[in-house]
Protein backbone atom coordinates (compact mmCIF):
# COMPACT_ATOMS: atom_id res chain seq x y z
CA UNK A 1 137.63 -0.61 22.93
CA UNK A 2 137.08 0.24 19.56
CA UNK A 3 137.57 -1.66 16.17
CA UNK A 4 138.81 0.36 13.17
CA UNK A 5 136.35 -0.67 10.28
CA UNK A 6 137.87 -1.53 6.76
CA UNK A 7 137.37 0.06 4.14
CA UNK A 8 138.10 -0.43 0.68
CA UNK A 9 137.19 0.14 -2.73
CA UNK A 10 134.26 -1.62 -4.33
CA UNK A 11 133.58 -2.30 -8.11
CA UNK A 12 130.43 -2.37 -8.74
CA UNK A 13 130.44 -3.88 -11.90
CA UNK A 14 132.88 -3.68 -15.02
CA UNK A 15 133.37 -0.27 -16.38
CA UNK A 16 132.23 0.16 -20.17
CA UNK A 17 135.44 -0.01 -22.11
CA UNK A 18 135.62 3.13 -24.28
CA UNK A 19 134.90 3.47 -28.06
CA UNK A 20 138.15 1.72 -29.91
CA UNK A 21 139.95 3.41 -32.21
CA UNK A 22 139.36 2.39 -35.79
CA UNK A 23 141.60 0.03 -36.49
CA UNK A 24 142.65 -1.92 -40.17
CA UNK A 25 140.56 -5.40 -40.77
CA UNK A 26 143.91 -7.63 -39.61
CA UNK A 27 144.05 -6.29 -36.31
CA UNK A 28 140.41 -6.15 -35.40
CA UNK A 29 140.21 -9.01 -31.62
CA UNK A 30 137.74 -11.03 -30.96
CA UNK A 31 135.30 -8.83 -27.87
CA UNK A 32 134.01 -11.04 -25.30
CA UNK A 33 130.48 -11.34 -24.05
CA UNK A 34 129.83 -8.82 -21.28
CA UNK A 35 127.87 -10.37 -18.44
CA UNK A 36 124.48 -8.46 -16.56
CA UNK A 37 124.87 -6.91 -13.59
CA UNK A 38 122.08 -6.24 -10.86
CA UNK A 39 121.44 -3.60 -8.45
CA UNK A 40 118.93 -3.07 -6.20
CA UNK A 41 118.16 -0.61 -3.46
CA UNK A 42 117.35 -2.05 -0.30
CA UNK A 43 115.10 -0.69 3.13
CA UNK A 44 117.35 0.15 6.59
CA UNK A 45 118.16 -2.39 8.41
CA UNK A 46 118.66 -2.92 12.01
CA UNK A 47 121.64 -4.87 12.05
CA UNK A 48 124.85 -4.15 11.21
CA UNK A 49 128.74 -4.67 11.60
CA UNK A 50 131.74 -2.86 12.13
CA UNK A 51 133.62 -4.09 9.19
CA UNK A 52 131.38 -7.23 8.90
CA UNK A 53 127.94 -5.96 7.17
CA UNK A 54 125.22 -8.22 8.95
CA UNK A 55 122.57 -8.90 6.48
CA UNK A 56 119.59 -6.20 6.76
CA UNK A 57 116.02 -7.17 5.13
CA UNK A 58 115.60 -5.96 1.79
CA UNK A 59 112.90 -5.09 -0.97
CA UNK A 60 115.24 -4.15 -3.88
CA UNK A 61 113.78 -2.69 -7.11
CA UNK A 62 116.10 -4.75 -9.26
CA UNK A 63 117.13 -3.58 -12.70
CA UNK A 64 118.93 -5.15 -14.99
CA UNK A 65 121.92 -3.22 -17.59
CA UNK A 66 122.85 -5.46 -20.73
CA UNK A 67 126.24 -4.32 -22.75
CA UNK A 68 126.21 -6.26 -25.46
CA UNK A 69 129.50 -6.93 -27.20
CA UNK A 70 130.41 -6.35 -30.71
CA UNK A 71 132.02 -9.69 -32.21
CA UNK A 72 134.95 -9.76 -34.88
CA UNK A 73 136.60 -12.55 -35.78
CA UNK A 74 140.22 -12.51 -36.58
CA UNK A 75 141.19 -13.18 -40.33
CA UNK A 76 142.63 -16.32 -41.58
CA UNK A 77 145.81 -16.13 -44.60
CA UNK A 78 146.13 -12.70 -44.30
CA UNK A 79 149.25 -11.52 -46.56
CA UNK A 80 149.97 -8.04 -45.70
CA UNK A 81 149.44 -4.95 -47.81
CA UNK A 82 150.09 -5.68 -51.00
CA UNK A 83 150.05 -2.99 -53.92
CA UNK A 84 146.84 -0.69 -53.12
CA UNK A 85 144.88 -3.89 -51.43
CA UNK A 86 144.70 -6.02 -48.04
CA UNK A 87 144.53 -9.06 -48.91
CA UNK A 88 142.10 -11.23 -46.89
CA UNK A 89 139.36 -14.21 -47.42
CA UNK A 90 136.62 -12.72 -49.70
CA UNK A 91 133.26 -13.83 -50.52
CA UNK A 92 130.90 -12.77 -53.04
CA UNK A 93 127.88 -10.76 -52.27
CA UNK A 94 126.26 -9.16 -55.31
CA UNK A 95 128.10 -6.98 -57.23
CA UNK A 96 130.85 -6.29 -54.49
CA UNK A 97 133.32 -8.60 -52.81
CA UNK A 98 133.63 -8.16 -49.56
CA UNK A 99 136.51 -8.86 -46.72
CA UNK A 100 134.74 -11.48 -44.20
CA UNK A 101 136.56 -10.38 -40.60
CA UNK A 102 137.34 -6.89 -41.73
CA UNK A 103 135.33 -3.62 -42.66
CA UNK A 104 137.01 -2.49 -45.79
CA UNK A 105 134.90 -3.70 -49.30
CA UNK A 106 136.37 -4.24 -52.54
CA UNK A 107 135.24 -4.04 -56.45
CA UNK A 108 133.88 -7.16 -57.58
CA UNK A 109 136.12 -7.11 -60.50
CA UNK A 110 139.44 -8.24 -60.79
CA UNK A 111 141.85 -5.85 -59.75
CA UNK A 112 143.76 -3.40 -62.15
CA UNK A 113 147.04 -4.30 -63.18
CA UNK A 114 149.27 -2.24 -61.72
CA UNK A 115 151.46 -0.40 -64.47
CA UNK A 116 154.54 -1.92 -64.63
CA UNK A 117 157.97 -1.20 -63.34
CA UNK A 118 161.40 -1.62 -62.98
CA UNK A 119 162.92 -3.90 -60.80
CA UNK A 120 160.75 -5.31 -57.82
CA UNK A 121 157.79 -3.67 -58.92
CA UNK A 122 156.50 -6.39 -61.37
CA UNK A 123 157.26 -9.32 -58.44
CA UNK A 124 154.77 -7.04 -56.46
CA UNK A 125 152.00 -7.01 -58.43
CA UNK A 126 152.42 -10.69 -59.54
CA UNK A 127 152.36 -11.36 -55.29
CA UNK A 128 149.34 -9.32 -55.30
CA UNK A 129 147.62 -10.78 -57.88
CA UNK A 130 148.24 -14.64 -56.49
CA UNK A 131 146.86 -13.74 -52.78
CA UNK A 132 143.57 -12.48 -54.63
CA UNK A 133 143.97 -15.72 -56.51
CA UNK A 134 144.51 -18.20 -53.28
CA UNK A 135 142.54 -16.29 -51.11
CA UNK A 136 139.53 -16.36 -53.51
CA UNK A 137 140.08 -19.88 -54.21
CA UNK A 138 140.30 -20.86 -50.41
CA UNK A 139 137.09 -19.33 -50.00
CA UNK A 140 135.84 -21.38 -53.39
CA UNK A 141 136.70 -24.62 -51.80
CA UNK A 142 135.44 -23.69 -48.55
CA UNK A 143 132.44 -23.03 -49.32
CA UNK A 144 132.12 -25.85 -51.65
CA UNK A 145 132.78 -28.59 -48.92
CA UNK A 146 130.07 -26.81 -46.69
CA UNK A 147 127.21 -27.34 -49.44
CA UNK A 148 128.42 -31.10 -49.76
CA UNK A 149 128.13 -31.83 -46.05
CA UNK A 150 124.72 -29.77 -45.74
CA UNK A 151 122.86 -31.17 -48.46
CA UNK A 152 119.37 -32.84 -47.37
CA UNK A 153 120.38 -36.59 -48.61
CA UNK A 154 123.93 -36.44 -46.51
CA UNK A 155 124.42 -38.05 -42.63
CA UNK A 156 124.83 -34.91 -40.90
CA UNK A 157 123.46 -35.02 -37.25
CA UNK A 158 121.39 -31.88 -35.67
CA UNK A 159 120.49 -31.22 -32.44
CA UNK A 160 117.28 -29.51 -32.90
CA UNK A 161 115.72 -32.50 -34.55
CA UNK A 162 116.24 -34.93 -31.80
CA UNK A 163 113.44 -35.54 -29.18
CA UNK A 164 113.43 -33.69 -26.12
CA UNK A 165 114.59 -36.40 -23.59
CA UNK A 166 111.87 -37.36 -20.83
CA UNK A 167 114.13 -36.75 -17.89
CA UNK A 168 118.31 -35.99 -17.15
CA UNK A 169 120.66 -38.75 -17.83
CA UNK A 170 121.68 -39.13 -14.43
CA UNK A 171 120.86 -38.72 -11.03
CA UNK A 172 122.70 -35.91 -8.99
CA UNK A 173 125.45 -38.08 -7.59
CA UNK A 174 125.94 -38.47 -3.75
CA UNK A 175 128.24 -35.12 -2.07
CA UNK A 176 126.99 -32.99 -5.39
CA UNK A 177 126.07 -29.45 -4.74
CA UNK A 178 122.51 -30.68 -6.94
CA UNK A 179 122.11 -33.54 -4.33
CA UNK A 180 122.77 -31.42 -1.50
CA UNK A 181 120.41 -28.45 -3.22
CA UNK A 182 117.68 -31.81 -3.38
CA UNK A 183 118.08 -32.47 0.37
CA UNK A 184 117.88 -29.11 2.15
CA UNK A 185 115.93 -26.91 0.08
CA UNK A 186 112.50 -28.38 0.92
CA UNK A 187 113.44 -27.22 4.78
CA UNK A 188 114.82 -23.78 4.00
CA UNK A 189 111.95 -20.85 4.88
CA UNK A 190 112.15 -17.69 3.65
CA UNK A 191 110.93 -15.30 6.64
CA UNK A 192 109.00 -11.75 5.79
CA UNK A 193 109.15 -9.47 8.71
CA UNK A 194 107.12 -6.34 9.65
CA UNK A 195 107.46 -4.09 12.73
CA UNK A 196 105.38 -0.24 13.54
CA UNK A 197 108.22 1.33 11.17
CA UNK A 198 110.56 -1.18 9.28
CA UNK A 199 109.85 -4.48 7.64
CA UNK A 200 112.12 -7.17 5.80
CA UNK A 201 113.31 -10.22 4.96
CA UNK A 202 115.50 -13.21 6.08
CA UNK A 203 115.66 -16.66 5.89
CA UNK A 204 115.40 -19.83 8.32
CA UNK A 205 115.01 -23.66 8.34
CA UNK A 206 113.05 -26.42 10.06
CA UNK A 207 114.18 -28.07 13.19
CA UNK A 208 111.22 -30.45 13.75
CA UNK A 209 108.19 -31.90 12.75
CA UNK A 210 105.91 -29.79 15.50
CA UNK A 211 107.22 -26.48 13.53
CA UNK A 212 109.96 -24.98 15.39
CA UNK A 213 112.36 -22.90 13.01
CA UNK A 214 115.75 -21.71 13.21
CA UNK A 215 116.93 -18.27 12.59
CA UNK A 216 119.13 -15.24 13.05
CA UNK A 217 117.64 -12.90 16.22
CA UNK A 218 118.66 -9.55 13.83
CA UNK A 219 116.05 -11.20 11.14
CA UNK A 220 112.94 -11.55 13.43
CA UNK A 221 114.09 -8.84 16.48
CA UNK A 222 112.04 -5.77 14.82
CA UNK A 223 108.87 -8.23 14.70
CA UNK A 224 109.56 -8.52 18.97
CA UNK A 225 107.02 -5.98 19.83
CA UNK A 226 103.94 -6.12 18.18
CA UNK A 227 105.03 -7.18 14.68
CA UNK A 228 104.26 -9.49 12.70
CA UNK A 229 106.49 -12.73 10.79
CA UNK A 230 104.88 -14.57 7.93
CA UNK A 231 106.77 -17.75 6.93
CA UNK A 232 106.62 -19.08 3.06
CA UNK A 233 107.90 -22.55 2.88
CA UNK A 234 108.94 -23.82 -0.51
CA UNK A 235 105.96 -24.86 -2.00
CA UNK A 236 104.59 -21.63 -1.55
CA UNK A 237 102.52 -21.81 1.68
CA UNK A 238 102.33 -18.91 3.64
CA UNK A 239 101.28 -19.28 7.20
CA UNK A 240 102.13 -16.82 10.40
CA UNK A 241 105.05 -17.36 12.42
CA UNK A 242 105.73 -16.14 16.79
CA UNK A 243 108.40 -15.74 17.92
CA UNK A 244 109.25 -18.56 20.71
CA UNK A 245 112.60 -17.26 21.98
CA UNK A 246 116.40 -15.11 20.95
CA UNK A 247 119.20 -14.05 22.23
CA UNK A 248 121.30 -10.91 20.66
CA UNK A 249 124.28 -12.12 22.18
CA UNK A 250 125.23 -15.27 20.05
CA UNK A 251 122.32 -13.74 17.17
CA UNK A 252 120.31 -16.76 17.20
CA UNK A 253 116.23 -16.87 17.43
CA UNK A 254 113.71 -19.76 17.33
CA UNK A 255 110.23 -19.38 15.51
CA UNK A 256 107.58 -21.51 15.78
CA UNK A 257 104.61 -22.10 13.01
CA UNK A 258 101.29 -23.88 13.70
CA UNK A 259 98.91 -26.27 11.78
CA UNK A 260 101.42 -26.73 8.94
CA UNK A 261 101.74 -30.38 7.69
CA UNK A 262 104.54 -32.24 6.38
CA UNK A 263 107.39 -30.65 7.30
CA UNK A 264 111.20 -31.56 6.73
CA UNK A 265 113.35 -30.71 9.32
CA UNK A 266 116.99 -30.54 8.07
CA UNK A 267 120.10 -32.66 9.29
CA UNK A 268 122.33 -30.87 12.01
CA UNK A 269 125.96 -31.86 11.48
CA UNK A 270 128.89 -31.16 13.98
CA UNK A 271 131.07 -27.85 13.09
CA UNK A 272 133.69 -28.88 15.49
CA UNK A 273 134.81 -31.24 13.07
CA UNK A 274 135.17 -28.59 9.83
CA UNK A 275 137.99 -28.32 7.98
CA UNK A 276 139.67 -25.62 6.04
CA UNK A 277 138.87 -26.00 2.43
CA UNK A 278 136.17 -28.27 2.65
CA UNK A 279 133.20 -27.49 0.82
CA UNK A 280 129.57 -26.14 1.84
CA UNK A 281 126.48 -24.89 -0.06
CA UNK A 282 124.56 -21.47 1.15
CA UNK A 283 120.90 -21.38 1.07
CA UNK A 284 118.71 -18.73 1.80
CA UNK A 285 116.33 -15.56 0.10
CA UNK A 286 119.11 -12.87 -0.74
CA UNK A 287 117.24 -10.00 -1.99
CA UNK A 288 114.63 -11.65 -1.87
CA UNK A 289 115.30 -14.25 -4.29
CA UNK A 290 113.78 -17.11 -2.65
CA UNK A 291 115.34 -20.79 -2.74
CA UNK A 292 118.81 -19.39 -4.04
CA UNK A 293 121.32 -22.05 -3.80
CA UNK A 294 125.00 -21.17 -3.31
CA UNK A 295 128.56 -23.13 -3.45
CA UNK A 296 131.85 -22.68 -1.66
CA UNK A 297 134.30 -23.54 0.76
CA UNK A 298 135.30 -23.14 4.54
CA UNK A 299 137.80 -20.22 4.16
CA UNK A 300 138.04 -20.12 8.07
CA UNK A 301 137.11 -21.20 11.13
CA UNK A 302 137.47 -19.84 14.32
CA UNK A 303 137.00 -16.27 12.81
CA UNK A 304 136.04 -13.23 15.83
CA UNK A 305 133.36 -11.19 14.13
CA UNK A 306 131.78 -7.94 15.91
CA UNK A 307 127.97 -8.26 14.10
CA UNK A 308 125.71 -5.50 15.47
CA UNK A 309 126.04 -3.19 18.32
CA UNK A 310 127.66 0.22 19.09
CA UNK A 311 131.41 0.92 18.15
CA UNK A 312 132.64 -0.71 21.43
CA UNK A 313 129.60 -2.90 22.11
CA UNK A 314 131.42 -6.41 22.65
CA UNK A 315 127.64 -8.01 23.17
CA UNK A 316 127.45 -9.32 20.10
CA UNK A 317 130.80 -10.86 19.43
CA UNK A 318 130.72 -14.78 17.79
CA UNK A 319 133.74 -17.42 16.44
CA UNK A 320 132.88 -17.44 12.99
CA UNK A 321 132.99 -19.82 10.12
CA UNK A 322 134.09 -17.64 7.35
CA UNK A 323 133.00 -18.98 3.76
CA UNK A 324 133.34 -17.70 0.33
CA UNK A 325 129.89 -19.05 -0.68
CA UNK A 326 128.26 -15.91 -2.22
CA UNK A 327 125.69 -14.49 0.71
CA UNK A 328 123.86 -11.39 0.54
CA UNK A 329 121.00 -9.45 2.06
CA UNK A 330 118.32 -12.24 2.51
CA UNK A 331 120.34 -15.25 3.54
CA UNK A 332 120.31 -14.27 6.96
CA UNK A 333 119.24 -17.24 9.14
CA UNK A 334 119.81 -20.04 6.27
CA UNK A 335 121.91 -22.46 6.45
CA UNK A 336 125.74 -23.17 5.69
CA UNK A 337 125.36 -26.72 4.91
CA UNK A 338 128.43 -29.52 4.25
CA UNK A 339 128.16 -31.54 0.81
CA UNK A 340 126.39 -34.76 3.27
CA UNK A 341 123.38 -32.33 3.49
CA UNK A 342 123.96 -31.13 7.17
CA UNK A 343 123.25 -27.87 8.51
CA UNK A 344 126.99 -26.54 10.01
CA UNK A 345 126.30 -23.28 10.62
CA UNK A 346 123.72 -20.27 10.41
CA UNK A 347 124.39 -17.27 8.13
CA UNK A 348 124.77 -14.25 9.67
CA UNK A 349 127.23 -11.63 8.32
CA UNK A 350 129.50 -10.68 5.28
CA UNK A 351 132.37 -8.30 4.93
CA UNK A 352 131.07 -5.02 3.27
CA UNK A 353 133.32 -2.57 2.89
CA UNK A 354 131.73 0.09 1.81
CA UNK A 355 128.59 -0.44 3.90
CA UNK A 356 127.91 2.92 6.28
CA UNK A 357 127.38 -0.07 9.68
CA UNK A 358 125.38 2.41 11.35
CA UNK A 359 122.05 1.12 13.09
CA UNK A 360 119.33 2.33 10.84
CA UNK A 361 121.25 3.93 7.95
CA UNK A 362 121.64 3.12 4.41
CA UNK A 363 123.30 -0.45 3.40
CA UNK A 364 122.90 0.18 -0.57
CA UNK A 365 126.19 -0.93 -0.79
CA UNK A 366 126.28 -4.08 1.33
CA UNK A 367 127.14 -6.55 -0.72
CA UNK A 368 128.62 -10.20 -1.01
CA UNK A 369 132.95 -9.36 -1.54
CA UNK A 370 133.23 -13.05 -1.23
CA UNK A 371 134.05 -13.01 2.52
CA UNK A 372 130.95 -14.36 4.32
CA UNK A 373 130.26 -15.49 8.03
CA UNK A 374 127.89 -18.00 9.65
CA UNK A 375 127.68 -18.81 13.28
CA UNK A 376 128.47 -22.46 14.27
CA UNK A 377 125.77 -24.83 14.40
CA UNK A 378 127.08 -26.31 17.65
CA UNK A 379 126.74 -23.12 19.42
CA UNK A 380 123.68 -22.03 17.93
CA UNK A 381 121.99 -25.93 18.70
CA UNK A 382 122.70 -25.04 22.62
CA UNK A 383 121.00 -22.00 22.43
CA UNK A 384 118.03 -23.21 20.12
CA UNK A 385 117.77 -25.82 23.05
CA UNK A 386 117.63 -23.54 25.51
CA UNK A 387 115.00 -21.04 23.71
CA UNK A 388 112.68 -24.21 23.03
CA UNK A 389 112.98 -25.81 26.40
CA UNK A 390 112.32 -22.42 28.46
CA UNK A 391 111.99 -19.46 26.32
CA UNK A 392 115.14 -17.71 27.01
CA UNK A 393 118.86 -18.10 26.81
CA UNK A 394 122.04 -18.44 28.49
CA UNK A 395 125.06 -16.65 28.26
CA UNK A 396 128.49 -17.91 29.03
CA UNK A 397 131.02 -15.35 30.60
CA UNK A 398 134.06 -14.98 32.91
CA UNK A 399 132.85 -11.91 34.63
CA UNK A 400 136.01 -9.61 33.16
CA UNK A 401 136.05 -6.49 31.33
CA UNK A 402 139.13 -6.98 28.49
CA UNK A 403 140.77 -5.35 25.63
CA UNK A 404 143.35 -5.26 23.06
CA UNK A 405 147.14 -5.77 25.05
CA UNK A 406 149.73 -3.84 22.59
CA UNK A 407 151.85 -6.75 22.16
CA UNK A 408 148.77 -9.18 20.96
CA UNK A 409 145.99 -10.83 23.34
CA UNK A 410 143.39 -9.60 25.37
CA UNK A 411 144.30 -8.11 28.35
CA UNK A 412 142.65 -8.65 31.65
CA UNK A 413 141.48 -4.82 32.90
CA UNK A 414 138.54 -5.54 35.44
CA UNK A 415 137.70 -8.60 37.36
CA UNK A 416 134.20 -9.00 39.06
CA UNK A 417 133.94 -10.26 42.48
CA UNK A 418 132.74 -13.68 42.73
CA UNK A 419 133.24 -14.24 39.01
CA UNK A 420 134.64 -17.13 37.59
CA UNK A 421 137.68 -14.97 36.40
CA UNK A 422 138.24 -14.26 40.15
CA UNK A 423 137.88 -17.53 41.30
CA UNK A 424 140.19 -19.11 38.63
CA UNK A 425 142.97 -16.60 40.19
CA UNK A 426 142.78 -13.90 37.31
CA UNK A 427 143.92 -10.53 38.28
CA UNK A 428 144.35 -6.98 36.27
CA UNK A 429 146.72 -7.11 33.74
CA UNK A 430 147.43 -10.65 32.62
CA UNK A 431 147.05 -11.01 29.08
CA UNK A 432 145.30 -14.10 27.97
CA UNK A 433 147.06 -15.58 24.52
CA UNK A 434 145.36 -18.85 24.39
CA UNK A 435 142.12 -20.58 25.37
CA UNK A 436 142.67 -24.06 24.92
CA UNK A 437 145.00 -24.83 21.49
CA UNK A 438 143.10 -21.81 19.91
CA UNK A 439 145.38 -18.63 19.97
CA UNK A 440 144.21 -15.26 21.14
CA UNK A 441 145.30 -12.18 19.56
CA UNK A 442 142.80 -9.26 20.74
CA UNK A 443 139.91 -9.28 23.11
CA UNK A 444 137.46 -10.13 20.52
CA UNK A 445 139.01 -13.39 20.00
CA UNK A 446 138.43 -14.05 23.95
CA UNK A 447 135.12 -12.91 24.05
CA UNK A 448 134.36 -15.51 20.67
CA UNK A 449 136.23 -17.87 22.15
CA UNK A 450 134.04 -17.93 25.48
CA UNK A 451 130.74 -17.81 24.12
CA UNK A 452 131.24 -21.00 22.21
CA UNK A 453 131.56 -23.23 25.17
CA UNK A 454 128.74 -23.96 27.38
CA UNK A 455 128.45 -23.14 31.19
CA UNK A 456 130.48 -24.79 33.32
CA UNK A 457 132.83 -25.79 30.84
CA UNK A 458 136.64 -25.96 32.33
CA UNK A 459 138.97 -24.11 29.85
CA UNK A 460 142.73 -23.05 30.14
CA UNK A 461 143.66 -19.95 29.44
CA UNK A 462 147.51 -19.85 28.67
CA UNK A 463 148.77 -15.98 29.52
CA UNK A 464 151.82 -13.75 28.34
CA UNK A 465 153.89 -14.85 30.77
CA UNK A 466 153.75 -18.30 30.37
CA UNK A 467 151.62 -19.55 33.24
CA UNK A 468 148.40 -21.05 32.62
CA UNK A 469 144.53 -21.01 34.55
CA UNK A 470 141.93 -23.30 34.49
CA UNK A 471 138.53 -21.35 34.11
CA UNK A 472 134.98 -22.80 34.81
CA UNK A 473 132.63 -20.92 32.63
CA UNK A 474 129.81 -19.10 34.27
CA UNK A 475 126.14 -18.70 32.85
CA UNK A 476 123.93 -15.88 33.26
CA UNK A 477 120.28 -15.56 31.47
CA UNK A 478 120.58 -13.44 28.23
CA UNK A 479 117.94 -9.96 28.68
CA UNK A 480 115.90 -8.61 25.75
CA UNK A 481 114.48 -5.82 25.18
């Protein structure tokens, strides 16, 4: 089974807008600020996604490009062309007078008189000759009113002579982004990986007191065999870090630190109980930008996402939460966190595009396009349980090989014997549509759907023809390399 991966165009930033043309003072705009753009080039990584880009470890050389805008601001009681002149707000400099929004400059003495003539020529002049004479007098009065409200014995107020105040006015209020930021960051750890030919980045967070932390298997995997993981907490201590337990399949791992004091474990909430639109806050070290904080919301849940793995590799398959909080290379392993400060899910992937996805190879371009995913913290709490309590991992399965049916669902190609697929009556060629209330529409979404219940959970699959199966999960211990 393959999955075709999407691809798209990327901006990279805002193009330079071209030189203008030169244009007369009354129709010069007012030219926004132009904001700074970063890039950075960052090391192979071993993880990747077919159309999901799975965050790699980075050391970026950032740089920074500044286009700096020009300003004009638009001219107030213009009157058209008048006679030989544009007539505009002037103001005296020296011994020219010169047209405050525009670029033309004018004679400091009073304009010639035009030479009379017949008809509507005189009414012209006289028209030109009273704009100079409001315009100059606006500007008069303007400027007159300015040096009566400036003056050193007036009431005006200024900012810059006030005293700096000792502390902010308020506290962050309760289900803020800045309360939430308060809560969590002192138990997000940024992880810094080394293996015998790549090293990294990623991120993680505190489970318990006794130093157990949480993270993303892809993050710690090329430390397995003889590598090494440093973890730098948020004060800045740096201490070692083993590796206790992972499992590729659901991309979870559990790190453990030793003889570190006064740690905060974070609050685990309950992503069975998310909501579409509800909002969450991303932490983690994107390009290695330790303690970044990010904002969004739940964009969707229940999201089939193929993270890592071979084009057809269905190992690595997970029900995402898909959020819209920016995540990039780095946040791997932090956490997606609900605005009461609990942990809801792990971040794991984003939607890149451009990204090559091949194991090893390039991922300059991966990116955050606004489309991120994290793994769901009640699935990735089983298997941190698991990991802590015995080392290894479980993995749930039905014991069926599956792909895409034509007309939508997963269709049933290969049943095991003895597999709980066989036992719950499945045969070759039904095509599963539900599991549960959740619909089914390729074998992805089965294989998700599976690996976020336990073993020996009873599910009902709900096939194309209408009949429906209960299924008790199997379990069978997750091997790593």
């Amino acid at each position: 089974m393959t999955e075709n991966d999407p691809s798209a165009p990327h901006d990279g930033g805002a193009p330079r807008d071209p030189q203008p043309e030169q244009r007369p003072a009354q129709e010069d705009a007012n030219t926004p600020p132009r904001g700074t753009s970063f890039g950075g080039e960052q090391q192979p990584s071993p993880w990747s996604a077919q159309g999901q880009q799975a965050y790699p470890w980075t050391s970026p050389q950032q740089t920074a490009q500044h286009e700096q805008g020009q300003y004009a601001q638009a001219a107030s009681g213009q009157y058209g062309q008048t006679g030989q002149h544009e007539a505009g707000q002037y103001a005296q400099t020296g011994q020219q007078q010169t047209a405050q929004y525009g670029t033309a400059t004018y004679p400091a003495q009073q304009p010639a008189v035009p030479q009379q003539r017949k008809g509507s020529g005189r009414l012209v002049a006289g028209v030109a000759v009273l704009a100079l004479v409001v315009g100059g007098a606006a500007g008069g009065a303007g400027g007159y009113f300015a040096s009566q409200n400036s003056g050193s014995g007036g009431s005006s107020y200024n900012a810059l002579d006030q005293p700096v105040p000792n502390q902010q006015t308020s506290a962050a209020p309760s289900g803020s982004v800045e309360a939430v930021a308060q809560k969590v960051s002192p138990s997000v750890v940024e992880l810094v990986v080394s293996g015998s030919q790549e090293q990294g980045e990623g991120s993680g967070f505190v489970l318990s007191t006794d130093g157990y932390i949480l993270t993303n298997n892809h993050v710690v995997e090329v430390a397995a065999n003889g590598g090494s993981i440093q973890a730098v907490f948020q004060d800045g201590t740096k201490v070692p870090a083993s590796i206790v337990g992972r499992d590729p399949t659901t991309d979870v791992a559990v790190v453990k630190v030793q003889n570190v004091k006064n740690l905060t474990p974070v609050a685990l909430g309950n992503s069975d109980q998310l909501q579409v639109g509800q909002g969450v806050v991303a932490f983690g070290s994107p390009f290695e930008l330790a303690g970044t904080v990010t904002s969004g919301i739940v964009s969707a849940l229940h999201r089939p996402v193929r993270a890592g793995g071979d084009s057809g590799d269905q190992t690595t398959v997970m029900s995402a939460i898909q959020t819209d909080a920016a995540i990039n290379p780095g946040n791997s392993g932090g956490p997606l966190v609900n605005l009461s400060g609990q942990v809801i899910g792990i971040d794991s992937a984003i939607y890149s595009p451009q990204s090559s996805g091949g194991l090893g190879q390039q991922q300059s371009e991966a990116t955050n396009a606004g489309i991120g995913f994290a793994i769901p913290i009640n699935q990735a709490r089983r298997t941190a349980q698991e990991i802590i309590s015995t080392g290894k991992a479980t993995q749930t399965y039905i014991g069926a090989g599956v792909s895409d049916a034509q007309s939508g669902g997963a269709l049933i190609q290969s049943v095991q014997a003895g597999s709980p697929a066989e036992q719950a009556g499945l045969k070759a060629g039904d095509v599963v549509t539900k599991v549960d209330t959740l619909v089914i529409n390729d074998a992805d979404g089965l294989i998700a759907a599976v690996r976020t219940r336990a073993p020996n959970d009873k599910v009902t699959f709900t096939l194309s023809d209408g009949r429906t199966v209960q299924v008790t999960l199997g379990g069978q211990e997750v091997q790593v390399n």
